[in-house]
C-alpha atoms as a PDB file:
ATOM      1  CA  UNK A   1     -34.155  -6.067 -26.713  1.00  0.00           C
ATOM      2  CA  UNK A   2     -32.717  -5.440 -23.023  1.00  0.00           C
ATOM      3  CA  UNK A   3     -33.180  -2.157 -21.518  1.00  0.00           C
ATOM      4  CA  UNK A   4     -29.702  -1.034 -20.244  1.00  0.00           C
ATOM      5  CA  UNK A   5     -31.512   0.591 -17.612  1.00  0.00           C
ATOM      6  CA  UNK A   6     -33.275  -2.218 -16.469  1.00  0.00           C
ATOM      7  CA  UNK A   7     -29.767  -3.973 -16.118  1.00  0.00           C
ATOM      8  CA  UNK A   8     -28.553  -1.021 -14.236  1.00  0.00           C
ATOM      9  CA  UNK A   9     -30.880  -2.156 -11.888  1.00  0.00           C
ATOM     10  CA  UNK A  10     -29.957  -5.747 -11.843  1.00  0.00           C
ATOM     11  CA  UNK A  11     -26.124  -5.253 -11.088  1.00  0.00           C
ATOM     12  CA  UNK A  12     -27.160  -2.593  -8.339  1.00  0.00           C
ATOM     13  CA  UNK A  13     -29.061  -5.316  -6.750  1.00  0.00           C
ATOM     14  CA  UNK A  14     -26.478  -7.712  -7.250  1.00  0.00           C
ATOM     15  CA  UNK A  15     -23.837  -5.798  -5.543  1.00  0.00           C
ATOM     16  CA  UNK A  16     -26.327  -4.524  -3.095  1.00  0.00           C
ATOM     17  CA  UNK A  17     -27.863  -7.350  -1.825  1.00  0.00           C
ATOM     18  CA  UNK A  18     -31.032  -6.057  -0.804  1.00  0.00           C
ATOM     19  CA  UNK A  19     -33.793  -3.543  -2.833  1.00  0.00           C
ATOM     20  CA  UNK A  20     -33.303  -1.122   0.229  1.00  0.00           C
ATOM     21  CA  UNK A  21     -29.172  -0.955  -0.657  1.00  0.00           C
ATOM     22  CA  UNK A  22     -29.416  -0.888  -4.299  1.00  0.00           C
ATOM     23  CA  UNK A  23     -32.221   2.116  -4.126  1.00  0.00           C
ATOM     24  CA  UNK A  24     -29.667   4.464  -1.708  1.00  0.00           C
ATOM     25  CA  UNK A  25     -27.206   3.610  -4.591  1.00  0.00           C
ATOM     26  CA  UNK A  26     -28.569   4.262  -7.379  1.00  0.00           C
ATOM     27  CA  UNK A  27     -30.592   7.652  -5.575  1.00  0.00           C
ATOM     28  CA  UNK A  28     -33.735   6.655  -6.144  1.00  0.00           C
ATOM     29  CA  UNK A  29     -36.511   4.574  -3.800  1.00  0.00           C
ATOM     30  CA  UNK A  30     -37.306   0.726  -3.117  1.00  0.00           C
ATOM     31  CA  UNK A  31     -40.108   0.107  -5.099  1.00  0.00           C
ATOM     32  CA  UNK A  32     -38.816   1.229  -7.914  1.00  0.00           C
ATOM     33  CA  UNK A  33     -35.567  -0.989  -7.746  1.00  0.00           C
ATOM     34  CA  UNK A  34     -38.124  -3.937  -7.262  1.00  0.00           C
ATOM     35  CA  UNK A  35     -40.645  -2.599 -10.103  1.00  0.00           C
ATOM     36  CA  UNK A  36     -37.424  -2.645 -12.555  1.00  0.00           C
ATOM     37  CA  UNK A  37     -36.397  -5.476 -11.364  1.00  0.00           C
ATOM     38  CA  UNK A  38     -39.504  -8.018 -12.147  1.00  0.00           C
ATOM     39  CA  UNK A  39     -40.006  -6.033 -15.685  1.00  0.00           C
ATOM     40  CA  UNK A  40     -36.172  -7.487 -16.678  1.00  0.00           C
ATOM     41  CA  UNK A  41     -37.010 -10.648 -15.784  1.00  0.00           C
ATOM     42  CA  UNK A  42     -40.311 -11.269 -17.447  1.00  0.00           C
ATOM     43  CA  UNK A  43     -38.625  -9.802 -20.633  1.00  0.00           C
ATOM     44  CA  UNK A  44     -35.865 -12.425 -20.609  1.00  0.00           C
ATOM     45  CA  UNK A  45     -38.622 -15.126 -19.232  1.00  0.00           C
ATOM     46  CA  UNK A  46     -36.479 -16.422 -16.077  1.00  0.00           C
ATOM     47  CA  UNK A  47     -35.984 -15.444 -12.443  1.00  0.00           C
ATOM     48  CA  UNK A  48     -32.417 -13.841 -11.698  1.00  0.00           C
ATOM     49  CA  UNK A  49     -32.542 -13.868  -7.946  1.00  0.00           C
ATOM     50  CA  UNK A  50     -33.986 -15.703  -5.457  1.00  0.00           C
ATOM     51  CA  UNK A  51     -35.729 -14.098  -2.647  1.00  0.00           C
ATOM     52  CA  UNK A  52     -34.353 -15.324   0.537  1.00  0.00           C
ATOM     53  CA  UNK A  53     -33.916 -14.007   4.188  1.00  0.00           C
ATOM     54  CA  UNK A  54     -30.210 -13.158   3.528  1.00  0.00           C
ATOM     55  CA  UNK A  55     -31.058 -11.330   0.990  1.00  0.00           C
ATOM     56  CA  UNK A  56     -31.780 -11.357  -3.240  1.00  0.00           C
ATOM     57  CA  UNK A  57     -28.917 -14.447  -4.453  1.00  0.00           C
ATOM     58  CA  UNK A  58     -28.672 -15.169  -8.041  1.00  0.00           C
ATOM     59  CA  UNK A  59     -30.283 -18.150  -9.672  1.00  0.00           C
ATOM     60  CA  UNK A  60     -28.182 -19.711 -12.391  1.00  0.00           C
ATOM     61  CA  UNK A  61     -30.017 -17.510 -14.922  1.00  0.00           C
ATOM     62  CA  UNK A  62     -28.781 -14.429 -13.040  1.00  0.00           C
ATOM     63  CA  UNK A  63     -25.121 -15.893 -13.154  1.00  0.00           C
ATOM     64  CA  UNK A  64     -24.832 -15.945 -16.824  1.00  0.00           C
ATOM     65  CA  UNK A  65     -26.333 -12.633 -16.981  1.00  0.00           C
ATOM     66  CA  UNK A  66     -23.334 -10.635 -14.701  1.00  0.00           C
ATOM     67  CA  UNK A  67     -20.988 -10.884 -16.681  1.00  0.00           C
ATOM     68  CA  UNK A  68     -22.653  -9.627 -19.960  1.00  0.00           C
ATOM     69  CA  UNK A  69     -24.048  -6.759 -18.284  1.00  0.00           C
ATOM     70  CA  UNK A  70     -20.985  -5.683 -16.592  1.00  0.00           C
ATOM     71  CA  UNK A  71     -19.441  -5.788 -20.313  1.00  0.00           C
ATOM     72  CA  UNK A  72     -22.430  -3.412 -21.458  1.00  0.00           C
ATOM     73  CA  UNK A  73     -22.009  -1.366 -18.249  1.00  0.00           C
ATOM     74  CA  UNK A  74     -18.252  -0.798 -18.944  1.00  0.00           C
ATOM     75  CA  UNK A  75     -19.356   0.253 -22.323  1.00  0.00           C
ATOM     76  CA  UNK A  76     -21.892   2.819 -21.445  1.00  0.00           C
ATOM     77  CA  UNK A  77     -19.317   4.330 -18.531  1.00  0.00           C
ATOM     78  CA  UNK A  78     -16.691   4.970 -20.907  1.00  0.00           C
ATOM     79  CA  UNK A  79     -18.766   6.214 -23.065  1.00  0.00           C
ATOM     80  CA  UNK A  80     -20.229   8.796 -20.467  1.00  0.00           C
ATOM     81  CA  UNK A  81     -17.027   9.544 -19.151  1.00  0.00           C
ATOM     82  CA  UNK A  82     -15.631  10.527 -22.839  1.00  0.00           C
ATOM     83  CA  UNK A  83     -18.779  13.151 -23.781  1.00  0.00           C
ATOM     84  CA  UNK A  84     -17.963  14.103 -19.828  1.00  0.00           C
ATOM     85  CA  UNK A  85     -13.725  14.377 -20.443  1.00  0.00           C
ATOM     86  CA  UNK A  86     -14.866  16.375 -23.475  1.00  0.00           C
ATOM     87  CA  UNK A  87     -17.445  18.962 -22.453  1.00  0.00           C
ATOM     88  CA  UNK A  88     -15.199  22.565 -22.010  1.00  0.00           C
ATOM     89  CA  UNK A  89     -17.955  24.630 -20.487  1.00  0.00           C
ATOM     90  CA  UNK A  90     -17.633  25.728 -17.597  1.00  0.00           C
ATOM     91  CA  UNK A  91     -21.128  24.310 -16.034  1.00  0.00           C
ATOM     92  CA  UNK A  92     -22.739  21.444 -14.463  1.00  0.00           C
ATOM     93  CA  UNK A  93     -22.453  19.019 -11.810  1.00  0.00           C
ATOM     94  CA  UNK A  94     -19.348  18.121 -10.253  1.00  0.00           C
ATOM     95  CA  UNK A  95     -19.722  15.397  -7.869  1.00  0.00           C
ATOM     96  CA  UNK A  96     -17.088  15.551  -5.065  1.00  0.00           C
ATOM     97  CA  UNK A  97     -16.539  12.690  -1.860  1.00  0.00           C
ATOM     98  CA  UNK A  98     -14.442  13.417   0.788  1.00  0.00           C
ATOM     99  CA  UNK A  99     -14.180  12.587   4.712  1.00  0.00           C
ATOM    100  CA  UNK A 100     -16.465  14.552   6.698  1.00  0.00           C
ATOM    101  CA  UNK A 101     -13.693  16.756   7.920  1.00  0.00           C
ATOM    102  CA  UNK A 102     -12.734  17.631   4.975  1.00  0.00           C
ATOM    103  CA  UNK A 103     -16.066  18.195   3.774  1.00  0.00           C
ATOM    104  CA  UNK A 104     -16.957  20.413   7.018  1.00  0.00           C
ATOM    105  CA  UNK A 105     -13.629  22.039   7.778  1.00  0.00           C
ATOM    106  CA  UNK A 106     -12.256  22.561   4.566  1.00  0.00           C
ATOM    107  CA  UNK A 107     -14.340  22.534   1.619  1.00  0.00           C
ATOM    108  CA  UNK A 108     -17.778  23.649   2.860  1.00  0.00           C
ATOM    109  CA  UNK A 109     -16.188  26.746   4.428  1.00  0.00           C
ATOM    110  CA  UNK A 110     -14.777  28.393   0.696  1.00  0.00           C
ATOM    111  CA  UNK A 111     -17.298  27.053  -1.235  1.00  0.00           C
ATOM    112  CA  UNK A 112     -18.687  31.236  -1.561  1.00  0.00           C
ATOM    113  CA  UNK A 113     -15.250  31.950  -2.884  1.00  0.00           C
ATOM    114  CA  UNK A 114     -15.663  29.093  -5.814  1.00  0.00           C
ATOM    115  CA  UNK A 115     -18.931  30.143  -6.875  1.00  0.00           C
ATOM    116  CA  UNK A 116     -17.843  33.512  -7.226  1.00  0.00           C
ATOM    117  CA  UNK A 117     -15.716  32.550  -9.867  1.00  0.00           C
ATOM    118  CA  UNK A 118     -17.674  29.495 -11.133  1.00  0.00           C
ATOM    119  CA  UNK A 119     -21.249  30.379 -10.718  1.00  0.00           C
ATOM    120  CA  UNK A 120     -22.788  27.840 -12.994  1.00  0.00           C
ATOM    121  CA  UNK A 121     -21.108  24.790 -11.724  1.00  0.00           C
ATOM    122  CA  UNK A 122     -22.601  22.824  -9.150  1.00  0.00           C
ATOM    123  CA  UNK A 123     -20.726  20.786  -6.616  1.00  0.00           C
ATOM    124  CA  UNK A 124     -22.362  17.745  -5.176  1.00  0.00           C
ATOM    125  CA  UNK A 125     -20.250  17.513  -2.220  1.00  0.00           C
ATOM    126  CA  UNK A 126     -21.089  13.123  -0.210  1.00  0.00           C
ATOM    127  CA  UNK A 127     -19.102  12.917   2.757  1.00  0.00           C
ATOM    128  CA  UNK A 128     -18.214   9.659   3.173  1.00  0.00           C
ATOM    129  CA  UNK A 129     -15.087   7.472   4.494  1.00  0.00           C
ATOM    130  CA  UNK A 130     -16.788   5.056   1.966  1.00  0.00           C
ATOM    131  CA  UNK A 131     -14.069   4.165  -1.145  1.00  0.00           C
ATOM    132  CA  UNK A 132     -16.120   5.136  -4.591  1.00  0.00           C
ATOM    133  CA  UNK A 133     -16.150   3.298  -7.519  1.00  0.00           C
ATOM    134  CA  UNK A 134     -14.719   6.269 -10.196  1.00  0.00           C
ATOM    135  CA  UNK A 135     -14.826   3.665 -13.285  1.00  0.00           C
ATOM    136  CA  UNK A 136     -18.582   4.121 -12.364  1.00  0.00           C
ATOM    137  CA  UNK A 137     -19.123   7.353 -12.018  1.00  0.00           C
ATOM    138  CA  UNK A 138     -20.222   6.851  -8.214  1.00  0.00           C
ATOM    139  CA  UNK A 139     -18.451  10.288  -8.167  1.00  0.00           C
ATOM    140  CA  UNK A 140     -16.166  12.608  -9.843  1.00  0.00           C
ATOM    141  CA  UNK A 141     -13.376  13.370  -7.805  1.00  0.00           C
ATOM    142  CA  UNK A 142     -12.589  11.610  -4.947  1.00  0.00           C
ATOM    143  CA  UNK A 143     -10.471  12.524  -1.489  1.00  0.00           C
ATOM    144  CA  UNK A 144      -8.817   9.937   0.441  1.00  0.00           C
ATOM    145  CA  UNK A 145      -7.126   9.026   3.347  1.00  0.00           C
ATOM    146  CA  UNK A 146      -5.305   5.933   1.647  1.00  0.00           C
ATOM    147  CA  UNK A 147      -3.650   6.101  -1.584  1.00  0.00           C
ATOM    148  CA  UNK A 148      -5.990   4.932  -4.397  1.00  0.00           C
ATOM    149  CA  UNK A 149      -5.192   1.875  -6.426  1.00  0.00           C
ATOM    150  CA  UNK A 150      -7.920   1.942  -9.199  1.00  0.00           C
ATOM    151  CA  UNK A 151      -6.559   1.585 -12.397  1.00  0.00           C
ATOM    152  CA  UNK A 152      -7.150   4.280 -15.351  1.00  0.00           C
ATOM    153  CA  UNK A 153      -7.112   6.714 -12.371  1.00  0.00           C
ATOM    154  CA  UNK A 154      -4.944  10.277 -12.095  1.00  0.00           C
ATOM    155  CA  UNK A 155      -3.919  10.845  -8.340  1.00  0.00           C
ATOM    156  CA  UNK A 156      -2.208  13.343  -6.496  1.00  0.00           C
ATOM    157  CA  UNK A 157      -0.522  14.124  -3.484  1.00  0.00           C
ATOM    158  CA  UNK A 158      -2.526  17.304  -1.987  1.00  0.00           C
ATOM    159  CA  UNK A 159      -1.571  17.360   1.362  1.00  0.00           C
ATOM    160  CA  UNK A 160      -0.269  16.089   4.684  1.00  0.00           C
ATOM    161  CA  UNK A 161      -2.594  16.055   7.975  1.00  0.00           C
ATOM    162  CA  UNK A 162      -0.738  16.781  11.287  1.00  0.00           C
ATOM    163  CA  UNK A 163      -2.716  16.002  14.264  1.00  0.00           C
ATOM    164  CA  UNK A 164      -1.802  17.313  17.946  1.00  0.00           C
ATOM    165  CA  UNK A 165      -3.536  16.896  20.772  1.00  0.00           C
ATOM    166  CA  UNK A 166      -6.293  19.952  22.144  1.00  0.00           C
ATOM    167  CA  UNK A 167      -8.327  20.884  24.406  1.00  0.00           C
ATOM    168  CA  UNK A 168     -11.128  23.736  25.156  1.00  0.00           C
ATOM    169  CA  UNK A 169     -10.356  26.704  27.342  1.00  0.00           C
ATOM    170  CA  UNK A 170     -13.314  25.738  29.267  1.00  0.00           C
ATOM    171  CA  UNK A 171     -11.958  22.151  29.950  1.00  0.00           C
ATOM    172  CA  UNK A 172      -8.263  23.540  30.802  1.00  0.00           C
ATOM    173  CA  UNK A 173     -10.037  25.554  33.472  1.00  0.00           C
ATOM    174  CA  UNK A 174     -11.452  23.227  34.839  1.00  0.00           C
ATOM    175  CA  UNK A 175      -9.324  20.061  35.017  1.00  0.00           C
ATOM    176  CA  UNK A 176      -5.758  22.312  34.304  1.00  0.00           C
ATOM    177  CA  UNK A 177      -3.141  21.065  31.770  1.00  0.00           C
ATOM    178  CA  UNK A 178      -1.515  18.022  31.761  1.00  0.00           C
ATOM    179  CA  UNK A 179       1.951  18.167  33.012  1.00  0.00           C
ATOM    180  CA  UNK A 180       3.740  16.071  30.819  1.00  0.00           C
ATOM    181  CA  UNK A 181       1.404  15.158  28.045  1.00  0.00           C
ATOM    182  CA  UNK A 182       3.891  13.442  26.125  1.00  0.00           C
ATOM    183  CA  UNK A 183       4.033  10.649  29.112  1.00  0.00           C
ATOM    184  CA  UNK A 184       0.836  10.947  30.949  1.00  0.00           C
ATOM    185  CA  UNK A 185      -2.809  12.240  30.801  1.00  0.00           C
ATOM    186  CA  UNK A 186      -3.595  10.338  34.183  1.00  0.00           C
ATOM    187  CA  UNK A 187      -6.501  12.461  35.882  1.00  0.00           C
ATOM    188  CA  UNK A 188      -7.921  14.066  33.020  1.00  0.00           C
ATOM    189  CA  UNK A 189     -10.819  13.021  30.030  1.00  0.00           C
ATOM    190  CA  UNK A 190     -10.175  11.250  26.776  1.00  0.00           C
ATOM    191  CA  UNK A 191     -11.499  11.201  23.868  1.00  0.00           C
ATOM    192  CA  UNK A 192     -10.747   8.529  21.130  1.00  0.00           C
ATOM    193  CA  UNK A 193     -11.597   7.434  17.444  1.00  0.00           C
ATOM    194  CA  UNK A 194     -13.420   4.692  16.791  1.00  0.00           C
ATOM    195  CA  UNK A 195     -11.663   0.973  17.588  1.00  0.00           C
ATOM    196  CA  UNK A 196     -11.123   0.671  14.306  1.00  0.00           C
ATOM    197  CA  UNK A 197      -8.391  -0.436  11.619  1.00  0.00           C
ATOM    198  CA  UNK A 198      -8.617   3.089   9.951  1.00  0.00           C
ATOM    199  CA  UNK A 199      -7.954   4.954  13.151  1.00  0.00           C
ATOM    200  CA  UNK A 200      -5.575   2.184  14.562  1.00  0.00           C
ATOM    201  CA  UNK A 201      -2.228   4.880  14.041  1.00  0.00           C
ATOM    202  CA  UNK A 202      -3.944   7.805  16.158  1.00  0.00           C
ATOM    203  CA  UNK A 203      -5.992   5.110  18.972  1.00  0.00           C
ATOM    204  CA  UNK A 204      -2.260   3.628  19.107  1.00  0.00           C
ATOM    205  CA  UNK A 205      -0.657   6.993  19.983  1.00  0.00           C
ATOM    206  CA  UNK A 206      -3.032   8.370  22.259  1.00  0.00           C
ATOM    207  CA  UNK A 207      -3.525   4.767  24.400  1.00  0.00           C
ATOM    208  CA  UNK A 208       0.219   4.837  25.368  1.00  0.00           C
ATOM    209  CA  UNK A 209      -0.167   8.336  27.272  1.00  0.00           C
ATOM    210  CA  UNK A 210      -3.078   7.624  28.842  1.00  0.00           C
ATOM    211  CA  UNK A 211      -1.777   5.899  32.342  1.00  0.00           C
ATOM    212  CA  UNK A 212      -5.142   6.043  33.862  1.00  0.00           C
ATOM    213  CA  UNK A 213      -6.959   8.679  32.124  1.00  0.00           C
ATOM    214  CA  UNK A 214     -10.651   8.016  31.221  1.00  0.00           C
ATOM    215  CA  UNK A 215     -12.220   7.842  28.403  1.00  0.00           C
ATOM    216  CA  UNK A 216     -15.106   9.759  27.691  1.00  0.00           C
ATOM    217  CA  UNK A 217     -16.054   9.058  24.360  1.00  0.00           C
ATOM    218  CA  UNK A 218     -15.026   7.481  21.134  1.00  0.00           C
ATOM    219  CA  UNK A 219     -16.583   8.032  17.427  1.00  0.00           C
ATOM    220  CA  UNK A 220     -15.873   7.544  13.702  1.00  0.00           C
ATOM    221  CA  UNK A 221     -16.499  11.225  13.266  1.00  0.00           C
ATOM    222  CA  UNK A 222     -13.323  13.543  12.967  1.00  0.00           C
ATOM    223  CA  UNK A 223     -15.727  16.330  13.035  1.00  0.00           C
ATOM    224  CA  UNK A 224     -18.006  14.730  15.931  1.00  0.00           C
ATOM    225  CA  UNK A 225     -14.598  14.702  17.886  1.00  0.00           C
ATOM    226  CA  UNK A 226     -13.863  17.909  16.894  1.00  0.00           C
ATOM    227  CA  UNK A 227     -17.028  19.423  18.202  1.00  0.00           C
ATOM    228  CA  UNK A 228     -17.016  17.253  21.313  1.00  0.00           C
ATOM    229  CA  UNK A 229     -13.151  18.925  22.597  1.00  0.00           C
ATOM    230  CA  UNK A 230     -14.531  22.093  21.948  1.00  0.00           C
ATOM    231  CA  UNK A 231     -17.052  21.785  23.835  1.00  0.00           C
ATOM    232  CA  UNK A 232     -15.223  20.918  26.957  1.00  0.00           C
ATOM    233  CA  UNK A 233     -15.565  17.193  26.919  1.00  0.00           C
ATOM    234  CA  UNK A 234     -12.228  16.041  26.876  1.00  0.00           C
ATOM    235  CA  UNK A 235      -8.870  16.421  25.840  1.00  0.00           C
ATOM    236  CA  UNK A 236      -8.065  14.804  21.513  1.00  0.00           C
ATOM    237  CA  UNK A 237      -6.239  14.545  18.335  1.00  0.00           C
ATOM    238  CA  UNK A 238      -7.462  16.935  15.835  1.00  0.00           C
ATOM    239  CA  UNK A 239      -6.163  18.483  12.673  1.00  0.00           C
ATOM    240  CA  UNK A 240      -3.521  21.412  13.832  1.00  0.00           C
ATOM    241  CA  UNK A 241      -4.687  23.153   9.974  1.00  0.00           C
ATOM    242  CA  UNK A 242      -8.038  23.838  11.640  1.00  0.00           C
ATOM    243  CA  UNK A 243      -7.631  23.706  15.226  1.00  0.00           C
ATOM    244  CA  UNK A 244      -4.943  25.768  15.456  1.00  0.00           C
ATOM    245  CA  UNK A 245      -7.222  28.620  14.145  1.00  0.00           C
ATOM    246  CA  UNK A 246      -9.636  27.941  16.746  1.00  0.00           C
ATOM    247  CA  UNK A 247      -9.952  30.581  19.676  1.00  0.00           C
ATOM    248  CA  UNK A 248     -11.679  28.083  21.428  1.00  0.00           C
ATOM    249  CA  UNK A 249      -9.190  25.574  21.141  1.00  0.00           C
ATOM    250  CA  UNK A 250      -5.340  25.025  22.768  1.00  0.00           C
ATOM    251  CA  UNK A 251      -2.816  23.172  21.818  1.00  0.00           C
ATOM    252  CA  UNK A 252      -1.240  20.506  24.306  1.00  0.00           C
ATOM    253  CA  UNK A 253       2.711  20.557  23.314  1.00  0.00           C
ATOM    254  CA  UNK A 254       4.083  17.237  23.441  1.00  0.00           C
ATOM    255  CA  UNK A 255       7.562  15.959  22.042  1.00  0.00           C
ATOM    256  CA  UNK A 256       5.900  14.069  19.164  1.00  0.00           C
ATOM    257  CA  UNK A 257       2.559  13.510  17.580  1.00  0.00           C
ATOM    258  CA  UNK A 258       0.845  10.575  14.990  1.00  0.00           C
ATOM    259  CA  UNK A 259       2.278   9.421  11.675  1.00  0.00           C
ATOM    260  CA  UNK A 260       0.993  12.748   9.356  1.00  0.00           C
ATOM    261  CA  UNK A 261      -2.675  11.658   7.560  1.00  0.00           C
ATOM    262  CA  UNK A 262      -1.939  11.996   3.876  1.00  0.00           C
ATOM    263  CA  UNK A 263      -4.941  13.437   2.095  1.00  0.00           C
ATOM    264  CA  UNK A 264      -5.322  11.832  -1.966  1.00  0.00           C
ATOM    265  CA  UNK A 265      -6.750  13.295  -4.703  1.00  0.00           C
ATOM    266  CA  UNK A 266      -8.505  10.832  -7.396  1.00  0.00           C
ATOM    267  CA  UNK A 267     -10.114  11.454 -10.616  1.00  0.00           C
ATOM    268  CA  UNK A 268     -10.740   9.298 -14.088  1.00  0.00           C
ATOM    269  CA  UNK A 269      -8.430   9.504 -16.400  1.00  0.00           C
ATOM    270  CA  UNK A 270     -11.088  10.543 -18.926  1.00  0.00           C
ATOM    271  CA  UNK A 271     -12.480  13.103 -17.337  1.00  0.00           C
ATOM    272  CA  UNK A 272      -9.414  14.726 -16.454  1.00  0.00           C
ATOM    273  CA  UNK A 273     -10.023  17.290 -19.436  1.00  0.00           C
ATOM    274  CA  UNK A 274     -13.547  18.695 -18.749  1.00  0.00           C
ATOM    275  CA  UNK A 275     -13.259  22.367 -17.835  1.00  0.00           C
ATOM    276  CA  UNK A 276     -15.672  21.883 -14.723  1.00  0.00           C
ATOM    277  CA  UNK A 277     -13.784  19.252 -13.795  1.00  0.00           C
ATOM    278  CA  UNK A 278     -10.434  21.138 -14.148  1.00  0.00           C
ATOM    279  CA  UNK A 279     -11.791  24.173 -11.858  1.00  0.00           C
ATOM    280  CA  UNK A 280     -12.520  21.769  -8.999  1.00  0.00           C
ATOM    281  CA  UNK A 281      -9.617  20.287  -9.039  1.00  0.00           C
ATOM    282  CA  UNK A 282      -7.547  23.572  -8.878  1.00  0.00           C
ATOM    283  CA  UNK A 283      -9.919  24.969  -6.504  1.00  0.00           C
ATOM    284  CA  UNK A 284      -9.529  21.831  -4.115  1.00  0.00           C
ATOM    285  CA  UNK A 285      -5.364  22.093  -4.734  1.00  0.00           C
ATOM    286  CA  UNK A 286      -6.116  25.596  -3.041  1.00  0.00           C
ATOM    287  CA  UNK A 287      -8.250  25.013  -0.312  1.00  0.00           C
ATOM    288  CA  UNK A 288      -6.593  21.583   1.371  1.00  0.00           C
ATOM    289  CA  UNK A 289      -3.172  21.214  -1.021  1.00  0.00           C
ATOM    290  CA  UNK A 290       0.164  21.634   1.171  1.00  0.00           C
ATOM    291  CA  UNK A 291       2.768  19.698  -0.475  1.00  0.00           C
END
């Protein structure tokens, strides 16, 4: 009889490509991916993937085996998440992914408060711009930038993202304030998001004012920005909820800033009863909900 475990294994290969990329998602190491692996297929007596330089490919064998393990994998999910939806203690793991800045600037900061009132439940907080799988439990509750179109999910609406642009005190006395911001940064630093599709609204906004200016740096990290303008390096977009709170920080006025970042909250439908689940939720509705 086949070990769902072992399978497990298979289909995190399969989607993974590699040993290395199956281990990191399944939390565990290489050699044990590879171990599982070679114990499935001398059970059912054929080779599943072929070892190549690209990468492990299915054989034929490994074809017709997908789809039945996906079938037995949807099983064992929905069976999880049911015992999950059902549990009404108040303990346990709740595993949480959000955007690093979220993570860092929002979250992390009144995570003291939660535990005070929920001292048994754990969060397992992955910050990632990565979209989980919540069918497979690759976590809990999920926050996102883009409106989630999973099916069987429950979403909500917890809160709109201004951005502005900022600057340190230490930079503004040094290079001044721009004098019409809205029009021109021309003589001073920028710094940008990543060329990127995701940050294609904000690069957008902040190339058309910058007649000249240079830029200084650019990164996929909100909070890498973030630390980067208050240290002086250059003028940015950052979230006004957290750098307006910011002694360090000041605000450069202009006439009108980025399309708002709308923040998403996602969680299985089955779940949506568990009591730990239930206190993160509410606690996260506190903590970044505006709307």
């Amino acid at each position: 009889m086949l070990d769902w475990d072992d399978l497990r294994y298979f289909l995190a290969v399969r989607r993974g490509g590699t040993l290395m990329t199956a281990a990191t998602t399944l939390g565990i190491n290489a050699t044990t991916v590879g171990r599982r692996l070679s114990a499935l297929e001398e059970r059912v007596g054929a080779r599943l993937f072929d070892r190549t330089s690209a990468g492990y490919q299915l054989t034929p064998a490994g074809r017709d085996l997908v789809a039945r393990a996906e079938r037995m994998e949807a099983e064992a999910l929905a069976l999880e998440r049911d015992v999950a939806g059902a549990d009404q203690r108040l303990e346990g793991q709740v595993r949480v992914s959000a955007t690093e800045m979220l993570a860092t600037r929002f979250i992390a900061p009144q995570l003291q408060r939660f535990h005070e009132r929920h001292p048994a439940i754990t969060i397992d907080l992955n910050c990632s711009n990565r979209s989980v799988n919540l069918g497979r439990r690759e976590a809990d509750v999920a926050l996102r930038l883009a409106r989630p179109r999973e099916e069987a999910v429950v979403i909500r609406r917890l809160a709109s993202i201004e951005l502005s642009l900022y600057a340190s005190v230490l930079y503004l006395e040094q290079y001044g304030r721009p004098r019409n911001a809205e029009q021109s940064l021309d003589g001073h630093r920028a710094i940008l998001f990543a060329d990127s599709r995701a940050f294609a609204v904000e690069n957008d906004w902040i190339l058309a004012r910058l007649d000249g200016a240079s830029i200084v740096m650019r990164s996929d990290s909100v909070s890498s920005i973030y630390s980067a303008t208050a240290a002086g390096i250059g003028i940015a977009l950052l979230p006004r909820a957290v750098a307006d709170q910011d002694p360090a920080l000041v605000r450069i006025d202009t006439e009108t800033t980025p399309e708002p970042r709308v923040v998403w909250q996602a969680v299985h439908q089955d779940l949506m009863k568990a009591a730990r689940i239930r206190a993160v939720l509410d606690f996260l509705g506190e903590v970044i909900g505006s709307d």
